[in-house]
C-alpha atoms as a PDB file:
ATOM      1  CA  UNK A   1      12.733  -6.167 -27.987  1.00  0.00           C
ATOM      2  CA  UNK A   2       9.085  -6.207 -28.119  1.00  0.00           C
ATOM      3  CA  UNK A   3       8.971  -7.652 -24.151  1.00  0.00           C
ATOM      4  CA  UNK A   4      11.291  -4.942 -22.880  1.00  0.00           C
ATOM      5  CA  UNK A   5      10.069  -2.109 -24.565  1.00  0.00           C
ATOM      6  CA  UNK A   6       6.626  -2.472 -24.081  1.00  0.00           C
ATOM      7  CA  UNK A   7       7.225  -2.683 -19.664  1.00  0.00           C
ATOM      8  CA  UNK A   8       9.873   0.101 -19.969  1.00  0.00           C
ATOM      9  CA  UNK A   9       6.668   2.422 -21.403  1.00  0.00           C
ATOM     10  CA  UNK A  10       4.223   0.779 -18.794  1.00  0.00           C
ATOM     11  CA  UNK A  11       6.867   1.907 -16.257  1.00  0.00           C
ATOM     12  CA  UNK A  12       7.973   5.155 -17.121  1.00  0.00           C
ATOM     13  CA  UNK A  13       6.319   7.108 -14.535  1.00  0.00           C
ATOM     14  CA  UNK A  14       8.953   5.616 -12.165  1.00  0.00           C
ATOM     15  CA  UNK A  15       9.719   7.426  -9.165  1.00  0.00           C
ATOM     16  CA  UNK A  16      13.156   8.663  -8.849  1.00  0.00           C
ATOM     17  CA  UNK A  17      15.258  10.912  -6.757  1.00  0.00           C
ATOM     18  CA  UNK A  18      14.865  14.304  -8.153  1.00  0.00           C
ATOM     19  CA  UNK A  19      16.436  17.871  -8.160  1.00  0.00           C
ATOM     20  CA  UNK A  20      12.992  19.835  -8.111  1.00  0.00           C
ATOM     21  CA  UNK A  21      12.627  22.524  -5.083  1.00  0.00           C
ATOM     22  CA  UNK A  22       9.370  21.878  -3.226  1.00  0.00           C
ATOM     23  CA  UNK A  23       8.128  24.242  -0.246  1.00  0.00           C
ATOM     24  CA  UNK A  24      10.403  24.028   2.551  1.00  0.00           C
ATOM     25  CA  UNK A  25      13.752  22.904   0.189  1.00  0.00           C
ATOM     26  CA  UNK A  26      17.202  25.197   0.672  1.00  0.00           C
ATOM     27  CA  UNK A  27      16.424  27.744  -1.681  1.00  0.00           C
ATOM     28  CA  UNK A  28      18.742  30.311  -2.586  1.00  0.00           C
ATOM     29  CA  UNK A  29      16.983  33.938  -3.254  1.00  0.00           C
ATOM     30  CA  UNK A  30      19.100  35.998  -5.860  1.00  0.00           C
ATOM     31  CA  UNK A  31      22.365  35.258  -4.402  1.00  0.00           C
ATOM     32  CA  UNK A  32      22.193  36.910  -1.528  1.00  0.00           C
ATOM     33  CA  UNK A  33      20.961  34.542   1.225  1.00  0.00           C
ATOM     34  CA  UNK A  34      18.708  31.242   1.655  1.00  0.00           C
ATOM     35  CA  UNK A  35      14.778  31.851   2.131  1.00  0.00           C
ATOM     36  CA  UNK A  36      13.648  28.426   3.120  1.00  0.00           C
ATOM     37  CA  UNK A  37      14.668  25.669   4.958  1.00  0.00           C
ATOM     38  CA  UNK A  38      14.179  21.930   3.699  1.00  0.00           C
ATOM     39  CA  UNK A  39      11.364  20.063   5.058  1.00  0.00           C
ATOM     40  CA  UNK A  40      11.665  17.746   8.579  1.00  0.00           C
ATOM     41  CA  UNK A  41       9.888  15.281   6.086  1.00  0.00           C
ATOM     42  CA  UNK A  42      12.136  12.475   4.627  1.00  0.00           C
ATOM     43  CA  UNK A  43      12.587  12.615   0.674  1.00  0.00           C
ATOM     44  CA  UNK A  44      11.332   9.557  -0.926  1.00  0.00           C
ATOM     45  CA  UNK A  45      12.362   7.693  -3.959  1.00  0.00           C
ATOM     46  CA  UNK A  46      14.169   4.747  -6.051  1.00  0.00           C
ATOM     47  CA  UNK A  47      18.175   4.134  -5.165  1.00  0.00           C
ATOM     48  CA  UNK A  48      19.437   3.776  -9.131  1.00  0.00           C
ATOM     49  CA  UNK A  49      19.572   0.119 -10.161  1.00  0.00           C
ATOM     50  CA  UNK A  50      16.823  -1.095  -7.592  1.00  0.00           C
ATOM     51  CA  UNK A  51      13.751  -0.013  -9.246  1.00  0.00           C
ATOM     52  CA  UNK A  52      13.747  -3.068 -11.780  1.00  0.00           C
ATOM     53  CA  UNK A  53      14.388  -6.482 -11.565  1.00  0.00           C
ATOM     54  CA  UNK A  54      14.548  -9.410 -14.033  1.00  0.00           C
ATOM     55  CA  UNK A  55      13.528 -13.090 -13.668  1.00  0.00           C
ATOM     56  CA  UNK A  56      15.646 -15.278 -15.864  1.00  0.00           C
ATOM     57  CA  UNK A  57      13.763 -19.134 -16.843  1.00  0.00           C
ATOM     58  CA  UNK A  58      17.115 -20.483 -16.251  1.00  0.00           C
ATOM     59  CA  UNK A  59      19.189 -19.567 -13.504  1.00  0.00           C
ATOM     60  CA  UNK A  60      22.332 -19.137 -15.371  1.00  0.00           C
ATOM     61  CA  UNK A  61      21.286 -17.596 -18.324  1.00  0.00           C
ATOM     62  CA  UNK A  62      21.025 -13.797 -19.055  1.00  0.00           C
ATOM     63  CA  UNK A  63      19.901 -13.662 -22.848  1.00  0.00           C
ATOM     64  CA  UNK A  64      17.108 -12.806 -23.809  1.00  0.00           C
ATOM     65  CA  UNK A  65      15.579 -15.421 -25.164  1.00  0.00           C
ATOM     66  CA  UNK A  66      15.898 -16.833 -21.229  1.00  0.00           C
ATOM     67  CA  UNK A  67      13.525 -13.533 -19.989  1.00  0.00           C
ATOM     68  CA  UNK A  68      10.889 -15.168 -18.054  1.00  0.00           C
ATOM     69  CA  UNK A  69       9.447 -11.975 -15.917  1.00  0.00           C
ATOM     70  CA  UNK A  70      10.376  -8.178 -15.068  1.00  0.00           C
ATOM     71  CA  UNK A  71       8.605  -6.046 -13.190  1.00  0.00           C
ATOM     72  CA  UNK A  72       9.689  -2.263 -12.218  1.00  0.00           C
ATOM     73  CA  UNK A  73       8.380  -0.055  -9.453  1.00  0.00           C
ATOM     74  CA  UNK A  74       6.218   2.899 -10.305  1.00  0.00           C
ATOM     75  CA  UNK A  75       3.971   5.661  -9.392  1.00  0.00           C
ATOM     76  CA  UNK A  76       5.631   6.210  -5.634  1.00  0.00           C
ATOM     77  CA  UNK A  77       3.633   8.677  -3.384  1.00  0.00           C
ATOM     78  CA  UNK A  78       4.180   9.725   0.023  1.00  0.00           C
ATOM     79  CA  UNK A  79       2.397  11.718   2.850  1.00  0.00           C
ATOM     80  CA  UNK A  80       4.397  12.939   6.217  1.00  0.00           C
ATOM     81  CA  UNK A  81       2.847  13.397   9.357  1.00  0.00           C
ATOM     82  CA  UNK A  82       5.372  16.225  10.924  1.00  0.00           C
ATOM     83  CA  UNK A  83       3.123  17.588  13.729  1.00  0.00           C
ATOM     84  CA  UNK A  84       4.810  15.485  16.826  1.00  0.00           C
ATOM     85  CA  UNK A  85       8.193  14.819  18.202  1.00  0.00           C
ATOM     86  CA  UNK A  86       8.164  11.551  16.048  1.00  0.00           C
ATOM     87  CA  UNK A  87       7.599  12.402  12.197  1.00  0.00           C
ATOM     88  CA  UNK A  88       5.995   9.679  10.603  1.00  0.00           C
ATOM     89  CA  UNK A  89       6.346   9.333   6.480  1.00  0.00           C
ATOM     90  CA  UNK A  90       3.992   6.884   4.754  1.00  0.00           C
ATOM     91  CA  UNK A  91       4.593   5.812   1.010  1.00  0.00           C
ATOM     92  CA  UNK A  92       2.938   3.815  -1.507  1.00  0.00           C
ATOM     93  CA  UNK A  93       4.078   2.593  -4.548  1.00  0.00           C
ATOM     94  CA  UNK A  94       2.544   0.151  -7.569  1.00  0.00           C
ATOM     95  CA  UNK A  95       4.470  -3.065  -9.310  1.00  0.00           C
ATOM     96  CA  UNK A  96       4.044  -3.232 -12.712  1.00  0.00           C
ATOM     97  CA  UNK A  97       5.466  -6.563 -14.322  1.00  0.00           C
ATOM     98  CA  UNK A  98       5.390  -8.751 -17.907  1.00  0.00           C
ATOM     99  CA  UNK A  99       5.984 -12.506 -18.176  1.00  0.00           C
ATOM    100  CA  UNK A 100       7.182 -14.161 -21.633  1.00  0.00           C
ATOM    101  CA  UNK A 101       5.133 -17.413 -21.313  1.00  0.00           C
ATOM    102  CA  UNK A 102       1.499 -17.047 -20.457  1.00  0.00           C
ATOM    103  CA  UNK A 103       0.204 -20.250 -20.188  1.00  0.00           C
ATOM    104  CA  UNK A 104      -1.925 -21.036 -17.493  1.00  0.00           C
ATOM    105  CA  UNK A 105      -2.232 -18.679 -13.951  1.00  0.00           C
ATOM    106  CA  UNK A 106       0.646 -17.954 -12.097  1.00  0.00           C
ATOM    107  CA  UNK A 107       2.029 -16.304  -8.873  1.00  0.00           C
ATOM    108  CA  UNK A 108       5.146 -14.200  -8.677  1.00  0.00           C
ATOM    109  CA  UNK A 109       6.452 -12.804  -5.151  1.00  0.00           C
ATOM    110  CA  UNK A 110       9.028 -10.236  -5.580  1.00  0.00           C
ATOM    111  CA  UNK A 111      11.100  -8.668  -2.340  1.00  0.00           C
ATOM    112  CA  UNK A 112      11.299  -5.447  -1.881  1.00  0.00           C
ATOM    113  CA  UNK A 113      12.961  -2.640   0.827  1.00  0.00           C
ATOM    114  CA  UNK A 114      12.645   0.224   2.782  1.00  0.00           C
ATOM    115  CA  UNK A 115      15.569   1.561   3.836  1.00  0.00           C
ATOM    116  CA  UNK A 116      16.331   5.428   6.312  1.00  0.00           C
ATOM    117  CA  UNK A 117      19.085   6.594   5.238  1.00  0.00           C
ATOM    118  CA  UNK A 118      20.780   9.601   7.344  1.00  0.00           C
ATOM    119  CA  UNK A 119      22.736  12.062   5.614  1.00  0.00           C
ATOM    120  CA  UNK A 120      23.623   9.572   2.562  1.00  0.00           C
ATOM    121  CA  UNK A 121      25.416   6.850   3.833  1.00  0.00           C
ATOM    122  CA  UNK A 122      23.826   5.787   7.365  1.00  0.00           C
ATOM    123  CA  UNK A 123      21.025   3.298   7.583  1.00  0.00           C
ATOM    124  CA  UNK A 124      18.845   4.028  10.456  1.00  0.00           C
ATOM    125  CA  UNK A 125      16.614   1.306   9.804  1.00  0.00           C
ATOM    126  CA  UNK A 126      15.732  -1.606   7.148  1.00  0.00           C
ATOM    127  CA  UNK A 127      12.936  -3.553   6.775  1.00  0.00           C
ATOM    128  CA  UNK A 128      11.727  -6.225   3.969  1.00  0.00           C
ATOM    129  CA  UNK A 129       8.744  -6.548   2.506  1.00  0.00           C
ATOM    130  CA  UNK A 130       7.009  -8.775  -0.385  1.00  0.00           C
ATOM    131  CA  UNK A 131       4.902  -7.809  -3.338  1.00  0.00           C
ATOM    132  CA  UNK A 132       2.599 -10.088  -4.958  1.00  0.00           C
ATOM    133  CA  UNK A 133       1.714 -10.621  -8.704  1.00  0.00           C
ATOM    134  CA  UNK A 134      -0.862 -12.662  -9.647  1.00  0.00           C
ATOM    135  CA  UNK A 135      -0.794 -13.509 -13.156  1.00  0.00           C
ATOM    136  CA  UNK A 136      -4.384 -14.984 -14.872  1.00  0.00           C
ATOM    137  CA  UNK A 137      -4.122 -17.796 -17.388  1.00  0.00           C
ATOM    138  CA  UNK A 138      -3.345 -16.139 -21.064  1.00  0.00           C
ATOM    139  CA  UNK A 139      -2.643 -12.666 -19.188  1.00  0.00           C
ATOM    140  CA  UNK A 140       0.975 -11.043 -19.545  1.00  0.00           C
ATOM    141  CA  UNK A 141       0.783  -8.238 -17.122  1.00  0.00           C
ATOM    142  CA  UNK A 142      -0.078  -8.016 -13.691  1.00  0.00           C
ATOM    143  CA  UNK A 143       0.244  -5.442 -11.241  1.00  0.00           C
ATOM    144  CA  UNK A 144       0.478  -5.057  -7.350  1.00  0.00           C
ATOM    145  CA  UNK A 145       0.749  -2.578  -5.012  1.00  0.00           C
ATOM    146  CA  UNK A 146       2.891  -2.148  -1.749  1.00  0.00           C
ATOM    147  CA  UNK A 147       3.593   0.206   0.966  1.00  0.00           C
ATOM    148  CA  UNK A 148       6.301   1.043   3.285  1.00  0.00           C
ATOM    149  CA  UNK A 149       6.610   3.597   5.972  1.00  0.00           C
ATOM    150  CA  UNK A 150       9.570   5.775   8.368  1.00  0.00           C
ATOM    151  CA  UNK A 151       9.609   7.086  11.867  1.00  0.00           C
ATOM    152  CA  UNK A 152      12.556  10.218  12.110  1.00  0.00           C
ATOM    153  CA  UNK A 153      13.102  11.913  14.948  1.00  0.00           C
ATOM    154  CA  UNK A 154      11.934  15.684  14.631  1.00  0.00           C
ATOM    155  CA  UNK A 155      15.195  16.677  16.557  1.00  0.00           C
ATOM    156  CA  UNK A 156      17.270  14.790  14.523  1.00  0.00           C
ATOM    157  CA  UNK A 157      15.940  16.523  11.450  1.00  0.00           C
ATOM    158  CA  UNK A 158      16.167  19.764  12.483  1.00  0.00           C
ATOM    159  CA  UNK A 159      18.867  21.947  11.928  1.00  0.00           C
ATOM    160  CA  UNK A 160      20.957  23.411  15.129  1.00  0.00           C
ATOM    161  CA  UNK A 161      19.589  27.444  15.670  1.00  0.00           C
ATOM    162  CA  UNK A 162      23.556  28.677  14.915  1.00  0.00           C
ATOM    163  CA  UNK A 163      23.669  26.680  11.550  1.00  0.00           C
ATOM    164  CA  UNK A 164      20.155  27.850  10.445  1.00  0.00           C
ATOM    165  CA  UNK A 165      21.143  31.918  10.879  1.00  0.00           C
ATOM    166  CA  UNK A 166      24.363  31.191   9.152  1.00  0.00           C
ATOM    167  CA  UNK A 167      22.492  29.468   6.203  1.00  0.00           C
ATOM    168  CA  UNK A 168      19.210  31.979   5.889  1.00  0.00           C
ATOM    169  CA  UNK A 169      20.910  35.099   7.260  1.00  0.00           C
ATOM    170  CA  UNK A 170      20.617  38.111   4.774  1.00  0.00           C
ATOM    171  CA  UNK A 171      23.369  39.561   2.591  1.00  0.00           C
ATOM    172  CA  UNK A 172      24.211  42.616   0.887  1.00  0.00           C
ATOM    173  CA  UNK A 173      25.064  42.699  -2.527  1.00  0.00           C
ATOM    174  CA  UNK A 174      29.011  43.187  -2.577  1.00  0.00           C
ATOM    175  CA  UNK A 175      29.878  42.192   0.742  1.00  0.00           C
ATOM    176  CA  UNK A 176      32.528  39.989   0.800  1.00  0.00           C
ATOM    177  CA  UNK A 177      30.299  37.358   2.910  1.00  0.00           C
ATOM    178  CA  UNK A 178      27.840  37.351   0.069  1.00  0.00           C
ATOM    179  CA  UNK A 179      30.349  35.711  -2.374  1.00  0.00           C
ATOM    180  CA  UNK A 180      30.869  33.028   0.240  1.00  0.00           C
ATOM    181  CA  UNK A 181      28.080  30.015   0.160  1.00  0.00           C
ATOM    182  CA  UNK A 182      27.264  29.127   3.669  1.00  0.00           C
ATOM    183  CA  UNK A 183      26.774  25.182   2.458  1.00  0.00           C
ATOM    184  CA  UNK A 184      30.428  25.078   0.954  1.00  0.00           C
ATOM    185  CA  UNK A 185      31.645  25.748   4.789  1.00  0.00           C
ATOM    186  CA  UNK A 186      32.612  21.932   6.329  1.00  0.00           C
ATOM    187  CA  UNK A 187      30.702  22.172   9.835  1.00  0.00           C
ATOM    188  CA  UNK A 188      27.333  23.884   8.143  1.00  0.00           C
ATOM    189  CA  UNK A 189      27.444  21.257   5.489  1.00  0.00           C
ATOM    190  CA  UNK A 190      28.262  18.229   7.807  1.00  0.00           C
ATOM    191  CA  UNK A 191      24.912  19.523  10.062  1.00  0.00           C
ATOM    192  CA  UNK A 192      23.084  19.878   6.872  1.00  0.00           C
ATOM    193  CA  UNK A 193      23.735  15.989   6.427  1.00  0.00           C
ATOM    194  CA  UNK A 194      23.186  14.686   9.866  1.00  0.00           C
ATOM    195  CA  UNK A 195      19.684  16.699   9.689  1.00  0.00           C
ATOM    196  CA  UNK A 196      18.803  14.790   6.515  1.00  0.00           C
ATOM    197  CA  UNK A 197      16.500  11.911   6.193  1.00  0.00           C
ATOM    198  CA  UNK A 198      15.446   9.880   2.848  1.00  0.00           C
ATOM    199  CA  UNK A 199      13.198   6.371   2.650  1.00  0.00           C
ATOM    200  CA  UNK A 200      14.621   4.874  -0.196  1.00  0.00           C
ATOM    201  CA  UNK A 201      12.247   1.541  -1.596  1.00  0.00           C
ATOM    202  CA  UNK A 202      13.546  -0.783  -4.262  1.00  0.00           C
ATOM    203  CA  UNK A 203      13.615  -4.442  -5.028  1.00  0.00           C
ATOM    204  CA  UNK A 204      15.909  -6.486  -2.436  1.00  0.00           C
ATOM    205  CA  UNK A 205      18.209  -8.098  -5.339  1.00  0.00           C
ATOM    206  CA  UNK A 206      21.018 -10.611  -5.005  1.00  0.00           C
ATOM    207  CA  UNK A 207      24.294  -9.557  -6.497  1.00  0.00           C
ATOM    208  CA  UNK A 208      23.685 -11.478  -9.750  1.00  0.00           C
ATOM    209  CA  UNK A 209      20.684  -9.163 -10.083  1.00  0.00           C
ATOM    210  CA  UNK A 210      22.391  -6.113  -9.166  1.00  0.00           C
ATOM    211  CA  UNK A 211      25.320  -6.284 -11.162  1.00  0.00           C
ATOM    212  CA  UNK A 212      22.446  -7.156 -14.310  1.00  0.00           C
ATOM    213  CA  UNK A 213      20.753  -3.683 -13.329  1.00  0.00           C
ATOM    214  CA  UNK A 214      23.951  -1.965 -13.667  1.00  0.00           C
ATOM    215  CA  UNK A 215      25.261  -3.082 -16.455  1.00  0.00           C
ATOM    216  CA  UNK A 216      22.379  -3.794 -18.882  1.00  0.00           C
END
C-alpha cells in the first residue's frame, strides 16, 4: 500500500527503547565484575504499539480503503540536567503524518503522553499533551513537533552504597563468587528497579486504537 509504505519510510528513524550501553549503563568487564553504574538520568523512548496511530474516515471501519490519516512519532532526543537534588530530563520529539484525501487545508490534533515509569510497572507521574498538524490545501504530509519533560528524585535514582559494592566489587577469575551475577540475586535486583527511571511518550489511544496497533 502506496499510503502506508511511503509514512512507514518517512518514519523509520523512530525512537525506540534500545539495548545499546551508553556511559554510565551496568556494564559488565570480562566477567569478572561491573565497571559502571547506569546513569541517574531517565531512559527515554516509545512504549511498543504507541508510537503510531491511525485515523479511520469512518468510525467503524478498519480497511483500508477507510485510511483517512496516520501519523508516527520520530526523531526523539533528550537532554538531563543531573547536577541538583531534583534531576530534570527534557525531550523532544517530531510528528510525521499522511492524509488520503487532500483537498483543501486541514487541521489534525493528535494526543499524546508522557508517562515516569519507576522500575517498569509504577507510574510516578502522567501528563497529556496535544500535537498539531496543519495540513495545506493539495499537501499530504505535515509535520509537528512536541516536547515533554520529567522531574526524578536524585535519591530515588541512586543506588543504596551496600548494593553498589556488591554489583561493581572486583572478582577473581575462579572464585566461586565470580560465577555468581550480582543482578540475578532478588534484593540487588529489586534495588536495581526501584532506582530506575524511564519517560516513556506515545500517542494517548483509545482501546479501538490500541488493539489496531497490536494487531495490524
Amino acid at each position: 500500500m502506496q499510503f502506508r509504505s511511503a509514512l512507514i519510510a518517512l518514519a523509520a528513524p523512530a525512537a525506540l527503547l534500545a539495548g545499546c550501553s551508553s556511559d554510565g549503563d551496568i556494564v559488565v568487564d570480562q566477567g569478572v565484575g561491573i565497571t559502571a553504574l547506569r546513569s541517574v538520568c531517565p531512559a527515554v523512548g516509545v512504549p511498543d504499539y504507541t508510537g503510531d496511530v491511525t485515523l479511520f474516515s469512518r468510525p467503524d471501519a478498519r480497511t483500508a480503503d477507510a485510511l483517512d490519516v496516520t501519523a508516527a512519532i520520530t526523531n526523539v532526543r533528550s537532554t538531563c540536567n543531573d547536577t541538583g537534588a531534583q534531576v530534570y530530563t527534557s525531550a523532544t520529539f517530531d510528528v510525521v503524518a499522511m492524509r488520503r484525501d487532500v483537498r483543501g487545508a486541514r487541521t489534525v490534533e493528535l494526543p499524546y503522553f508522557s508517562t515516569v515509569m519507576r522500575g517498569g510497572t509504577s507510574v510516578v507521574a502522567k501528563r497529556i499533551g496535544t500535537v498539531t498538524l496543519n495540513f495545506a490545501d493539495g499537501q499530504e504530509r505535515a509535520q509537528a513537533s512536541g516536547t515533554a519533560g520529567a522531574y526524578v528524585d536524585r535519591a530515588a535514582a541512586t543506588l543504596p552504597e551496600d548494593v553498589r559494592e556488591r554489583i561493581t566489587r572486583r572478582r577473581r577469575a575462579g572464585d566461586q563468587s565470580a560465577a555468581i551475577d550480582p543482578l540475578s540475586e532478588p534484593d540487588v535486583r529489586a534495588a536495581v528497579a526501584r532506582a530506575t527511571f524511564e519517560l516513556l511518550i506515545g500517542f494517548q489511544l483509545d482501546e479501538d486504537q490500541l488493539a489496531y496497533n497490536a494487531t495490524r
